[in-house]
C-alpha atoms as a PDB file:
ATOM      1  CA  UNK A   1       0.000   0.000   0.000  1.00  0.00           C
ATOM      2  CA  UNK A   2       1.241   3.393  -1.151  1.00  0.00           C
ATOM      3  CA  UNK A   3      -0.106   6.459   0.844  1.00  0.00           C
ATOM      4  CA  UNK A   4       0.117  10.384  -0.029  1.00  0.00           C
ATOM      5  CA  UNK A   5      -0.114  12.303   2.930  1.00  0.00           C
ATOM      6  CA  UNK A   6      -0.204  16.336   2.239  1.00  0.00           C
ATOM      7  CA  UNK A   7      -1.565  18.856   0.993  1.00  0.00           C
ATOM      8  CA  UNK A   8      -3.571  16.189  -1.562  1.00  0.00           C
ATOM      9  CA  UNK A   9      -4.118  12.430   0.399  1.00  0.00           C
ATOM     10  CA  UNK A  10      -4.276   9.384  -1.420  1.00  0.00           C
ATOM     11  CA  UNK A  11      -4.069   5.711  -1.236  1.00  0.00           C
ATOM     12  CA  UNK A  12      -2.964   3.154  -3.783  1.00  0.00           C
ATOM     13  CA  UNK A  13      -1.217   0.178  -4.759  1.00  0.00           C
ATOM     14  CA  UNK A  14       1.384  -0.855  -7.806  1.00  0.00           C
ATOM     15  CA  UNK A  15       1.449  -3.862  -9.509  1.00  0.00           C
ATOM     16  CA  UNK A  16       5.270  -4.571  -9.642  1.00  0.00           C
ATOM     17  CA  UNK A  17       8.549  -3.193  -8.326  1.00  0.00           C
ATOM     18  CA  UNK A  18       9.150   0.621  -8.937  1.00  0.00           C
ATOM     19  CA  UNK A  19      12.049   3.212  -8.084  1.00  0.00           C
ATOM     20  CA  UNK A  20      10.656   5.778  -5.476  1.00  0.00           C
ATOM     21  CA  UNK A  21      12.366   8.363  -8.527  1.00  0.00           C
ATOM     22  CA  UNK A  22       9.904   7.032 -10.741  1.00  0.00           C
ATOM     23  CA  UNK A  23       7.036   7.202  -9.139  1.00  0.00           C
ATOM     24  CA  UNK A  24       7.436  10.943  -8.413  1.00  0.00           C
ATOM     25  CA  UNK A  25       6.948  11.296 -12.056  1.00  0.00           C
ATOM     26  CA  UNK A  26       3.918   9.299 -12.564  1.00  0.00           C
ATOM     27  CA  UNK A  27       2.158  10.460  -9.543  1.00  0.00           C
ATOM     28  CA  UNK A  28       3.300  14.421 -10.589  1.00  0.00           C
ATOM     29  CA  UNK A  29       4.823  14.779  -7.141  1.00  0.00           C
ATOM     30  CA  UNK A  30       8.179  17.026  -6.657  1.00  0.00           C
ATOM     31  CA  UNK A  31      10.928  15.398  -5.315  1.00  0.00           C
ATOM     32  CA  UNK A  32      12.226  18.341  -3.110  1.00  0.00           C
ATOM     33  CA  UNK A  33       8.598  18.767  -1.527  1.00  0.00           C
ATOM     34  CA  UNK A  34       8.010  15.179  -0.027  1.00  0.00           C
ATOM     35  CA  UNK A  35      10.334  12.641   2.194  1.00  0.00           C
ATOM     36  CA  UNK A  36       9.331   8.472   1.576  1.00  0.00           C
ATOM     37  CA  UNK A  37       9.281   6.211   4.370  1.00  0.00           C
ATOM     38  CA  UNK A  38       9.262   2.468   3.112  1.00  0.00           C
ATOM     39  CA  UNK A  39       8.404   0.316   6.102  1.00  0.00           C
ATOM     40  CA  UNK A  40       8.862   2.433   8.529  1.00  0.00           C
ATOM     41  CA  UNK A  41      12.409   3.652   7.586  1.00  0.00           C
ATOM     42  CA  UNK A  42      12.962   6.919   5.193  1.00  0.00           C
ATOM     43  CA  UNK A  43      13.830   5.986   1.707  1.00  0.00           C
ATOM     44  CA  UNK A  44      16.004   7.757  -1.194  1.00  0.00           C
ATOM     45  CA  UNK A  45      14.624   8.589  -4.693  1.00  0.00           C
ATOM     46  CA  UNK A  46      17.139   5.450  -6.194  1.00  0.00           C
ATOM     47  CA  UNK A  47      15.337   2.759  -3.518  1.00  0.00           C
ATOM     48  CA  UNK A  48      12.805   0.484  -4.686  1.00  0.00           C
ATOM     49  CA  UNK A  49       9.239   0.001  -3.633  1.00  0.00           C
ATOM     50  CA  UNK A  50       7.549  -3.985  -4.069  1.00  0.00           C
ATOM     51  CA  UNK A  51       4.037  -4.428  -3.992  1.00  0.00           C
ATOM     52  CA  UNK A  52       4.280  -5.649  -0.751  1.00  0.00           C
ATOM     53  CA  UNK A  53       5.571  -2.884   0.817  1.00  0.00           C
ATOM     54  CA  UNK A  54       3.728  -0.161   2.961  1.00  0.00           C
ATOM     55  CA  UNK A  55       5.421   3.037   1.501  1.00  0.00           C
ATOM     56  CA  UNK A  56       4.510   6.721   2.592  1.00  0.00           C
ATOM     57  CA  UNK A  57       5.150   9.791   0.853  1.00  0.00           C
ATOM     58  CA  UNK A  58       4.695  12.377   2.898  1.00  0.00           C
ATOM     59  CA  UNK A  59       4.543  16.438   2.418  1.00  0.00           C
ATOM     60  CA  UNK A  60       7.117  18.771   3.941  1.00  0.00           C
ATOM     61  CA  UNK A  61       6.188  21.805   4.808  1.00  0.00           C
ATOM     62  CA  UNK A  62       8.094  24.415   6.156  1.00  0.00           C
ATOM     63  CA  UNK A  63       7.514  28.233   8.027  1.00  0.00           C
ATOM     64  CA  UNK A  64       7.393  30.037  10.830  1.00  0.00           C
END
């Protein structure tokens, strides 16, 4: 299960193995605004997520 927590929340699942990097692109998500946790533990854009994983991507957001 893949979950978009933000400004915009979402839940889905993919079918096979993807590159977090990827799936930036076909979700239209910017890398420098969001941080992945994969199981628990925060993730970098070249990791992969399985099907079987529970990923988040989750919205940074920043001020005072």
């Amino acid at each position: 299960m893949i979950k978009i927590i933000g400004r915009n929340k979402k839940e889905f699942t993919i079918e096979k193995k993807e590159r977090i990097v990827d799936l930036y692109s076909k979700l239209g998500l910017s890398e420098n605004e969001y941080v992945v946790i994969v199981n628990g533990d925060p993730a970098t854009d070249d990791d992969f997520i399985s099907p079987e994983d529970n990923a988040t991507f989750l919205e940074v957001f920043s001020g005072g």
